[in-house]
N, C-alpha and C. Protein backbone atom coordinates (compact mmCIF):
# COMPACT_ATOMS: atom_id res chain seq x y z
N UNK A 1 0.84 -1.17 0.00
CA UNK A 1 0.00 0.00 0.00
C UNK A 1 0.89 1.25 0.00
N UNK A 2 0.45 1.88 -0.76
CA UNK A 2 1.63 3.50 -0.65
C UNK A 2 0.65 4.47 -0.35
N UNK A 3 1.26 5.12 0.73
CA UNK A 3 0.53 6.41 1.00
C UNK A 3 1.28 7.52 0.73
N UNK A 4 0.28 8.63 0.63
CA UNK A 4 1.09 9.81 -0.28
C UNK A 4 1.86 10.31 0.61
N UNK A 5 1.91 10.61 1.91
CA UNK A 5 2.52 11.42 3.20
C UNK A 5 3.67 11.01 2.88
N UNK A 6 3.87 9.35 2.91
CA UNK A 6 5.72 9.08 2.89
C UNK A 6 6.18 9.64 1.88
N UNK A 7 5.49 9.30 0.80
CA UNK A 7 6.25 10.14 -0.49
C UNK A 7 7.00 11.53 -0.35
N UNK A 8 5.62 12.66 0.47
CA UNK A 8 5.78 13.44 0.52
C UNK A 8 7.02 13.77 1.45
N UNK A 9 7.14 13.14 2.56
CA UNK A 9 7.98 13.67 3.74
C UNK A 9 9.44 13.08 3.12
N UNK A 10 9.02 12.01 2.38
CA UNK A 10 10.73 11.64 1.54
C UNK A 10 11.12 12.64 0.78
N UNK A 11 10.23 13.39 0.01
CA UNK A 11 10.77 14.73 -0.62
C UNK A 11 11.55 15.84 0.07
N UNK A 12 10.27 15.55 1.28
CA UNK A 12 11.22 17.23 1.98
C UNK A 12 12.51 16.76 2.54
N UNK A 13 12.80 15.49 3.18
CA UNK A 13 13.72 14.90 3.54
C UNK A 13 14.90 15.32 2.35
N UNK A 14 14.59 15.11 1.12
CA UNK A 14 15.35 15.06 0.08
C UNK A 14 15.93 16.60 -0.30
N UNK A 15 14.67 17.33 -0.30
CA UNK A 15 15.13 18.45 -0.34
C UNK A 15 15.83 19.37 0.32
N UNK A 16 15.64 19.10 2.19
CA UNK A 16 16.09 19.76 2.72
C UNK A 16 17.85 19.40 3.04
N UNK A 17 18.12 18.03 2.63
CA UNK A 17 19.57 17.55 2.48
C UNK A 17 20.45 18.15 1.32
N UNK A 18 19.49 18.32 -0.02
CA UNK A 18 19.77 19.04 -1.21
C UNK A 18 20.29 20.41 -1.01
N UNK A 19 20.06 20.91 -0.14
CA UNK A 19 19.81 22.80 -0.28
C UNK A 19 20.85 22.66 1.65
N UNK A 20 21.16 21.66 1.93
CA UNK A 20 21.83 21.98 3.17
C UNK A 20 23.54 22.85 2.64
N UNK A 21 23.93 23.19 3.60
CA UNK A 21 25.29 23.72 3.40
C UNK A 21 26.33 22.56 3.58
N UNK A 22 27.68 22.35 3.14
CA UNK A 22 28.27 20.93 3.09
C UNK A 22 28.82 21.15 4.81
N UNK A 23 29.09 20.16 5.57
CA UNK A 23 29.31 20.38 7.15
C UNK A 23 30.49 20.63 7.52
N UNK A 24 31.42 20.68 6.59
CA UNK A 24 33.09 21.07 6.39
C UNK A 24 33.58 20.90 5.04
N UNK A 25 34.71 21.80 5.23
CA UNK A 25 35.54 21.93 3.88
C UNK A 25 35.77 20.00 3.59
N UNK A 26 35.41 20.12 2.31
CA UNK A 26 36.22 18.51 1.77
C UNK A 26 34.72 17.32 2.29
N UNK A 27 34.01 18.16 3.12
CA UNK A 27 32.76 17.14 3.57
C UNK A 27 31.53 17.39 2.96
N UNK A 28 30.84 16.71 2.53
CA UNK A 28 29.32 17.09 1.66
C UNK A 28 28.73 15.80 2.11
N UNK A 29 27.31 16.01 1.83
CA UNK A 29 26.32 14.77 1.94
C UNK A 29 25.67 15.05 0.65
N UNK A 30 25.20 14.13 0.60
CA UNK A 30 24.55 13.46 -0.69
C UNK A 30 23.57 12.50 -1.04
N UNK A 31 22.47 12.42 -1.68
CA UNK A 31 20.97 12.12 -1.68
C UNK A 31 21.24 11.21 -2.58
N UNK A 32 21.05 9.97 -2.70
CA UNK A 32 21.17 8.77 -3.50
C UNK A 32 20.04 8.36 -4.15
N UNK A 33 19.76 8.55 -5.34
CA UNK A 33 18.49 8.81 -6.38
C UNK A 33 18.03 7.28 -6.38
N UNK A 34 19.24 6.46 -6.08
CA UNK A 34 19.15 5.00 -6.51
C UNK A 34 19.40 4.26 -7.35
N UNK A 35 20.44 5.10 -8.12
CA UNK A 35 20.63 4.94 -9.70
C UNK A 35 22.01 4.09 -9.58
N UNK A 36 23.04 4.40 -8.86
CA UNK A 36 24.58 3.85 -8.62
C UNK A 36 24.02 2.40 -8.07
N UNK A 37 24.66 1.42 -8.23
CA UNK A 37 24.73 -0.37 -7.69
C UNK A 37 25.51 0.48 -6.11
N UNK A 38 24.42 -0.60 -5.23
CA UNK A 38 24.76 -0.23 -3.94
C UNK A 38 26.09 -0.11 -3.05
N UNK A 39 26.85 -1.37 -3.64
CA UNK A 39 28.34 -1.30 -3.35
C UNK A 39 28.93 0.13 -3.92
N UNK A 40 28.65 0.81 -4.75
CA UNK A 40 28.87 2.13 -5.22
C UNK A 40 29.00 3.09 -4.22
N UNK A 41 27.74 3.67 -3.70
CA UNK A 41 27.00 4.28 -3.22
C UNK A 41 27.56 4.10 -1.51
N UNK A 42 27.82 2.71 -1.08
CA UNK A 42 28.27 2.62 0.53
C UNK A 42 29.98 3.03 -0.16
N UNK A 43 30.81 2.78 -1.38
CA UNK A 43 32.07 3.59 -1.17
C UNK A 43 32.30 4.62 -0.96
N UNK A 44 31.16 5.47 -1.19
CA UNK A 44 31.41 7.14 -1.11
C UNK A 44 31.02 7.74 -0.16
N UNK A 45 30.46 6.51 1.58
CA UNK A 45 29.66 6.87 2.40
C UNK A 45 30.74 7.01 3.93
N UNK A 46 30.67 7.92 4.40
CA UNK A 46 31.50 7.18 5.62
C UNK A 46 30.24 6.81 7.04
N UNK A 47 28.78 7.03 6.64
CA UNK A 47 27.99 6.61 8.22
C UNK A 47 26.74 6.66 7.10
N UNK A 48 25.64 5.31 7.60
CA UNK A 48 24.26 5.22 6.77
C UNK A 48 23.47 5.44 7.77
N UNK A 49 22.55 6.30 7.93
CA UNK A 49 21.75 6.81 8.64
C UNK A 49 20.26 6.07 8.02
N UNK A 50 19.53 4.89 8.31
CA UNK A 50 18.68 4.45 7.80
C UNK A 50 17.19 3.46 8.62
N UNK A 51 16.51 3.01 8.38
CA UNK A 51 15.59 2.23 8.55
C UNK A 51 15.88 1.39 9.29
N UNK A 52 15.07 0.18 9.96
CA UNK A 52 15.35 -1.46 10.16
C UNK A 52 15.17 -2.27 8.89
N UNK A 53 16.46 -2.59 8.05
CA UNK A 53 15.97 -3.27 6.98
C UNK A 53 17.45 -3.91 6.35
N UNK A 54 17.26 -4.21 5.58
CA UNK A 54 18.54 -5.16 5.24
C UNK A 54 19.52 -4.68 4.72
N UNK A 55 19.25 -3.37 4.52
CA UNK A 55 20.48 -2.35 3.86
C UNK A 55 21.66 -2.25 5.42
N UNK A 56 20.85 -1.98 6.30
CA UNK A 56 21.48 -2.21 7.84
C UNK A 56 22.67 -3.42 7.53
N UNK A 57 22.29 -4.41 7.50
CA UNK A 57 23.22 -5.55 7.07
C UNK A 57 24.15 -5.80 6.16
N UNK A 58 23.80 -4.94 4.98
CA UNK A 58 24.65 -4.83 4.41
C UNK A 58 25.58 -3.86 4.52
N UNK A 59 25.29 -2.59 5.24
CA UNK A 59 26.34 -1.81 5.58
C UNK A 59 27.45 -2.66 6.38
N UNK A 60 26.81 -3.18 7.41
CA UNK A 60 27.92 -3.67 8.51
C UNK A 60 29.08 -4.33 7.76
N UNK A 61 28.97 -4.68 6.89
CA UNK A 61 30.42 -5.27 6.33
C UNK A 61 30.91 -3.98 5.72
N UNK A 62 31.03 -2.79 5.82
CA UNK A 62 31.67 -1.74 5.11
C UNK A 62 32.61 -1.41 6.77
N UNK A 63 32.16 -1.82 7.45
CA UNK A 63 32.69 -1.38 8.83
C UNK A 63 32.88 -0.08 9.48
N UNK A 64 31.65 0.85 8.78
CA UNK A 64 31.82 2.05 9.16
C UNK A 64 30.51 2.21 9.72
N UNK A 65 30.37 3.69 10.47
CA UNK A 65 28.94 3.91 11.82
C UNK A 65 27.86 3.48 10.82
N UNK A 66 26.79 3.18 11.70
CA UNK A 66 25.53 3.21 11.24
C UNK A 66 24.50 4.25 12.27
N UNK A 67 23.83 4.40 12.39
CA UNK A 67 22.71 4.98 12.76
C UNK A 67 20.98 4.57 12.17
N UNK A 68 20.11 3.64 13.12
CA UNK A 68 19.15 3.03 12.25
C UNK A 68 17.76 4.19 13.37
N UNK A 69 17.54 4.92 12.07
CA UNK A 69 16.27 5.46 12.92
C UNK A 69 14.72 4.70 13.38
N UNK A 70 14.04 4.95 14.34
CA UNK A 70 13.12 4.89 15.04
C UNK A 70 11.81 5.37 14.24
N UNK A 71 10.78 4.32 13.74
CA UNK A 71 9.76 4.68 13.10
C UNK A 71 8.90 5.48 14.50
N UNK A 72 8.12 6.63 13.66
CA UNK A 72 7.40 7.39 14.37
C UNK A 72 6.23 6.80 14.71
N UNK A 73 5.14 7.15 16.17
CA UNK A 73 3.90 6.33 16.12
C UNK A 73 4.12 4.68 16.61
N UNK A 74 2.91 4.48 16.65
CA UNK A 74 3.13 2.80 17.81
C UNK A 74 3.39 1.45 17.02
N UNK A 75 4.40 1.65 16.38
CA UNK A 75 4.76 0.95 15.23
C UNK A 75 5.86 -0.18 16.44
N UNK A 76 5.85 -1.61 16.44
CA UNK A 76 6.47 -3.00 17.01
C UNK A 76 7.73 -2.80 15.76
N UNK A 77 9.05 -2.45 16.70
CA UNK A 77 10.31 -2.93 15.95
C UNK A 77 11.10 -3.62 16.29
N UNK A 78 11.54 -5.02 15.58
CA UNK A 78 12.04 -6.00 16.04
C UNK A 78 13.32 -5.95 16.63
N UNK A 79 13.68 -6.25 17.37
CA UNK A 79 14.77 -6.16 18.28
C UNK A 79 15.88 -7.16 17.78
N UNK A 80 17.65 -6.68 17.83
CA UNK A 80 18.24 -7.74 17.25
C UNK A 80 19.63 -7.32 18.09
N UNK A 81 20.41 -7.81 17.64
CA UNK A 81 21.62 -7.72 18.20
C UNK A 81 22.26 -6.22 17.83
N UNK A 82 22.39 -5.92 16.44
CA UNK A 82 22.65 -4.62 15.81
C UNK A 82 21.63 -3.76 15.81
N UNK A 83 20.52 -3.72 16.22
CA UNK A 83 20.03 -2.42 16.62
C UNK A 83 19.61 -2.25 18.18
N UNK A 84 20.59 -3.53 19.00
CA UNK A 84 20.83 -2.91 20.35
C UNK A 84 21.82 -2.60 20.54
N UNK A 85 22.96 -2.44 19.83
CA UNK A 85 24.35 -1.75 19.72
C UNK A 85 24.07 -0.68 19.05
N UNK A 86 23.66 -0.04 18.07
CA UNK A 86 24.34 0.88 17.17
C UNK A 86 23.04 2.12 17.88
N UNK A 87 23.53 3.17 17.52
CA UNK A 87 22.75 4.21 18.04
C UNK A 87 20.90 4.54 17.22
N UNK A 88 20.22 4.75 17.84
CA UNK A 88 18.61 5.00 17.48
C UNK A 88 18.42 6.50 17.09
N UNK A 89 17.55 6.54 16.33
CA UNK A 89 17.60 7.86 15.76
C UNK A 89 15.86 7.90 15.68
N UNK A 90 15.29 8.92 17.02
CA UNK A 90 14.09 9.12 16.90
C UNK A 90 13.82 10.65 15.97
N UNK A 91 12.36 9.98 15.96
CA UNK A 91 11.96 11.60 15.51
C UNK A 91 11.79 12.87 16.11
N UNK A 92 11.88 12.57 17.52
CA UNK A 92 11.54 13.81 18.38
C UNK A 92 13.73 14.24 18.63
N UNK A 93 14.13 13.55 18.13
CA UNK A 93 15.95 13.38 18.32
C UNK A 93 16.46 14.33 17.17
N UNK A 94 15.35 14.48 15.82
CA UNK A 94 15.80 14.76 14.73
C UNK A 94 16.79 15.78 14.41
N UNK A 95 16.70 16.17 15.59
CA UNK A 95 17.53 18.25 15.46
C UNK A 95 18.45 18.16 15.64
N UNK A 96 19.17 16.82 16.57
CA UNK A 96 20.64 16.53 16.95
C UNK A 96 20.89 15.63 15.58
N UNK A 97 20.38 15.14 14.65
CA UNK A 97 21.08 14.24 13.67
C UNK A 97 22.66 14.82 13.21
N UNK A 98 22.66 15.79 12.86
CA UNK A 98 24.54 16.46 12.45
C UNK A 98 25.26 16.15 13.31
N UNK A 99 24.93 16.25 14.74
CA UNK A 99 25.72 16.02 15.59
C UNK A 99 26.04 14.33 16.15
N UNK A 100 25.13 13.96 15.96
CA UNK A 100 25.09 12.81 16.37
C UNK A 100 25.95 11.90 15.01
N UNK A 101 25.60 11.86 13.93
CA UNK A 101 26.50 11.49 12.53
C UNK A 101 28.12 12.05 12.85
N UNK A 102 27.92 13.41 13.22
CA UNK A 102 29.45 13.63 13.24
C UNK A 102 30.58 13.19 14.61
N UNK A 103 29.70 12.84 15.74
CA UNK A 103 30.18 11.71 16.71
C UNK A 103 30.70 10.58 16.24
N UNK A 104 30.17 9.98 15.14
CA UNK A 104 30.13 8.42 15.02
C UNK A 104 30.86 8.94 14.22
N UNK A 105 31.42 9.54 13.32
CA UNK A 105 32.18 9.54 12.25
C UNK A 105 33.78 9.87 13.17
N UNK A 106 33.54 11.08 13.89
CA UNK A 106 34.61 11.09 14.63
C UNK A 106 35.41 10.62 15.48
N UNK A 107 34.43 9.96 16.19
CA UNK A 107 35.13 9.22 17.94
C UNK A 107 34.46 7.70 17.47
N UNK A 108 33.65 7.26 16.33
CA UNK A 108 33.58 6.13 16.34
C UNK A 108 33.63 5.19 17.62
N UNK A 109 32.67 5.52 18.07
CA UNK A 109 32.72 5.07 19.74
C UNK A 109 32.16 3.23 19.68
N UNK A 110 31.80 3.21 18.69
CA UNK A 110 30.83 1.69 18.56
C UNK A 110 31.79 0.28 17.52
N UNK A 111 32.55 1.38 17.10
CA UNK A 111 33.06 0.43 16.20
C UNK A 111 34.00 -1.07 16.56
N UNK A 112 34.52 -1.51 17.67
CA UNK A 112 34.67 -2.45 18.49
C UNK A 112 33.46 -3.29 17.64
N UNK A 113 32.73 -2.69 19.00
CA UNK A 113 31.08 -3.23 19.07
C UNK A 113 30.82 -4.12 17.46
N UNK A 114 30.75 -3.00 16.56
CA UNK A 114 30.28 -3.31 15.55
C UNK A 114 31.21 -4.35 14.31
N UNK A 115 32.20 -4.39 14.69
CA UNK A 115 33.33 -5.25 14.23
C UNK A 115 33.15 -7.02 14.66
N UNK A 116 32.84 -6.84 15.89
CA UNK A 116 32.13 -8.50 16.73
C UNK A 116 31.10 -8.55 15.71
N UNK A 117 29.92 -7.68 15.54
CA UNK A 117 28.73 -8.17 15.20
C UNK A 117 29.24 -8.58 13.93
N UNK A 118 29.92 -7.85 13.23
CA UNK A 118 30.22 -8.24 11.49
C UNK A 118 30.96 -9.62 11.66
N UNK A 119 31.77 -9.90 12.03
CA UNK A 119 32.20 -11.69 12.62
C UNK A 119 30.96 -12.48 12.99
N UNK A 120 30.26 -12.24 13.90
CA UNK A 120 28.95 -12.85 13.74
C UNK A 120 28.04 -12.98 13.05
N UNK A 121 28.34 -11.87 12.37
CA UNK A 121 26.77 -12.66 11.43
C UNK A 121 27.37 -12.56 9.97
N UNK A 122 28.68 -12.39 9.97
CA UNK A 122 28.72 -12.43 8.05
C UNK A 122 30.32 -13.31 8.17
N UNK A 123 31.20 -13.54 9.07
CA UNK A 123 32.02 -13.79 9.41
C UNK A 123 33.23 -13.42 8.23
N UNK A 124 33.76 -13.68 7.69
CA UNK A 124 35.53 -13.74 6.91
C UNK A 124 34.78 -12.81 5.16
N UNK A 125 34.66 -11.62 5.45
CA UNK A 125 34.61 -10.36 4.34
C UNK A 125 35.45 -10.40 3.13
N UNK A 126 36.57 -10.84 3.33
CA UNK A 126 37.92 -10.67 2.56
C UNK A 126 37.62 -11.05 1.33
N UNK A 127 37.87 -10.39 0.29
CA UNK A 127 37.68 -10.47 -1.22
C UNK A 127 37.87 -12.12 -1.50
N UNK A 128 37.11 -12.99 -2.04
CA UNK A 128 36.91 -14.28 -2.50
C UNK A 128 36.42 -15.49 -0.90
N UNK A 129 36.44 -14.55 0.44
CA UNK A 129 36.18 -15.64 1.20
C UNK A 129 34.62 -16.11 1.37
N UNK A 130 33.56 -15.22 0.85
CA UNK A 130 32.48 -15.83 0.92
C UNK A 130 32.20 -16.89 -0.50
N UNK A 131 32.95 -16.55 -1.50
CA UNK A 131 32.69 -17.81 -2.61
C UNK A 131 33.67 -19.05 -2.54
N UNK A 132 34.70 -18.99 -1.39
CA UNK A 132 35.02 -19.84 -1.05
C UNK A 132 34.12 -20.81 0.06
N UNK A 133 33.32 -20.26 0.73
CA UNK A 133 32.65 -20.92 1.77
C UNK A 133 31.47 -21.50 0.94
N UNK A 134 30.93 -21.08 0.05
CA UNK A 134 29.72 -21.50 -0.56
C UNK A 134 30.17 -22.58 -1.65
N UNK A 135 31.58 -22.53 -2.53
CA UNK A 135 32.22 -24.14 -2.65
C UNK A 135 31.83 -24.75 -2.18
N UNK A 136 32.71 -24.49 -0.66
CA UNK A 136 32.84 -25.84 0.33
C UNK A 136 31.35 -26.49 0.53
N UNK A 137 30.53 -25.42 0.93
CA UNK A 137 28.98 -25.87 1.26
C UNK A 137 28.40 -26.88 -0.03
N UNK A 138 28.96 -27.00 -1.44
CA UNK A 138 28.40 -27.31 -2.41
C UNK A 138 29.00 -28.25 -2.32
N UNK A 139 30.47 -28.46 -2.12
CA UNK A 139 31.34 -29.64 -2.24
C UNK A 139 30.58 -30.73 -1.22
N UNK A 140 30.04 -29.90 0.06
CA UNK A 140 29.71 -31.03 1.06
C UNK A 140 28.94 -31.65 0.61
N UNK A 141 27.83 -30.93 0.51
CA UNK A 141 26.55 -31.17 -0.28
C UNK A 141 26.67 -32.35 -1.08
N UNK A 142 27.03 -32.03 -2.19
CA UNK A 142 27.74 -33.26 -3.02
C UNK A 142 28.43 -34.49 -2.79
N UNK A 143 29.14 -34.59 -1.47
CA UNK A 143 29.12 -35.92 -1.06
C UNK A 143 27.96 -36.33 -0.43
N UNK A 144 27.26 -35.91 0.37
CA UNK A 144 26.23 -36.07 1.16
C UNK A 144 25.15 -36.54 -0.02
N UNK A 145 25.04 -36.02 -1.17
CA UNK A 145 24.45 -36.66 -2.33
C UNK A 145 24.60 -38.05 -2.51
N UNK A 146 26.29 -38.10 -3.12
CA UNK A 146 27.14 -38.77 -3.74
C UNK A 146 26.91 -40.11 -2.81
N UNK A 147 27.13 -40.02 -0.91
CA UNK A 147 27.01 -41.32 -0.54
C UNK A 147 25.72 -41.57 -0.05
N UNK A 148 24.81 -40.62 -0.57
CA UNK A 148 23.16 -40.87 -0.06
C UNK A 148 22.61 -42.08 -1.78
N UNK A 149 23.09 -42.07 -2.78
CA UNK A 149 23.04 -42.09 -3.94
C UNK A 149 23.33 -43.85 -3.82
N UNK A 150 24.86 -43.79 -3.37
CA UNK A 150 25.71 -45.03 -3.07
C UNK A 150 24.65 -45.83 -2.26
N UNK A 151 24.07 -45.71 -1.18
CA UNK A 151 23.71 -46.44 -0.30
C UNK A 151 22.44 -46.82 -1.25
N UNK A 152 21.46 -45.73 -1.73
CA UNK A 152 20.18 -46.19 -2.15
C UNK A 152 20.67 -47.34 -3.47
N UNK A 153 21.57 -47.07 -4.16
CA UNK A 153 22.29 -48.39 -5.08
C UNK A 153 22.05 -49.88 -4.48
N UNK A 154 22.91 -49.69 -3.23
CA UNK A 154 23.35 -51.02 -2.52
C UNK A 154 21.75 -51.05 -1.86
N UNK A 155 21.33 -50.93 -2.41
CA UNK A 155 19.81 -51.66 -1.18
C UNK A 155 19.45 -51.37 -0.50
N UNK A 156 19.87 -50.02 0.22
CA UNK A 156 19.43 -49.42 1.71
C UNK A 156 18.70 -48.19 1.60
N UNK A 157 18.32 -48.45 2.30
CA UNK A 157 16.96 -47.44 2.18
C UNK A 157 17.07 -45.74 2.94
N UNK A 158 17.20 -44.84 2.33
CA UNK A 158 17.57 -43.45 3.05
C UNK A 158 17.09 -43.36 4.70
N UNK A 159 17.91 -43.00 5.19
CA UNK A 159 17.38 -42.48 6.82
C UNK A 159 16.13 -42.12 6.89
């Protein structure tokens, strides 16, 4: 269902980031149309200020702040490991957002924190180690085939 309000308040959101002043020399923010492939878009980012949603997850392997804001109204948000670490961003909070982004960018106070969670839930990042793990998972697989296959040959009947 789409209602027009979000649309709308995503505009002013949009606009009022558009028409902001940059927050230091060499520093600017920037409104992501959606057009760049996402790995793009988190290189040019140093903190994602966003939703509860899976973009959250995928930041955490960039290893830089997050900030996941607080839906407004009596809205149930699921509780997890990374959004009881990383900082909440309500709406009645909204006026401190610069400051609060430029904490986490600066003193990175969470990043420990957030370094465990990326080991936990995505574990070994390193360029080729997740298509190495999904091999192995295929290789297993494949014996687990291979002597499920063997046995039903010889006469025996699967577990």
């Amino acid at each position: 269902m789409r209602v027009a309000e979000y649309g709308e308040a995503d505009a002013a959101v949009r606009e009022l980031l558009e028409s902001a002043p940059a927050v230091a020399p060499g520093l600017a923010h920037e409104v992501d149309g959606g057009v760049a492939p996402l790995a793009e878009t988190f290189a040019r980012a140093d903190v994602l200020v966003c939703d509860v949603s899976g973009v959250a997850m995928d930041w955490l392997a960039t290893g830089r702040p997050i900030i996941v804001t607080l839906p407004a109204g009596p809205v149930t948000v699921a509780q997890s490991e990374l959004t009881d670490v990383v900082p909440r961003l309500a709406a009645h909070g909204a006026t401190a957002t610069a400051e609060l982004v430029d904490h986490e960018i600066s003193a990175d106070p969470l990043g420990e924190e957030r370094a465990r969670l990326k080991d936990r839930y995505l574990g070994d990042t390193s360029p080729g180690a997740s298509i190495r793990r999904f091999v192995e998972a295929c290789e297993k697989l494949m014996e687990i085939r291979d002597r499920e296959v063997a046995r039903i040959n010889a006469g025996e009947l699967p577990a």
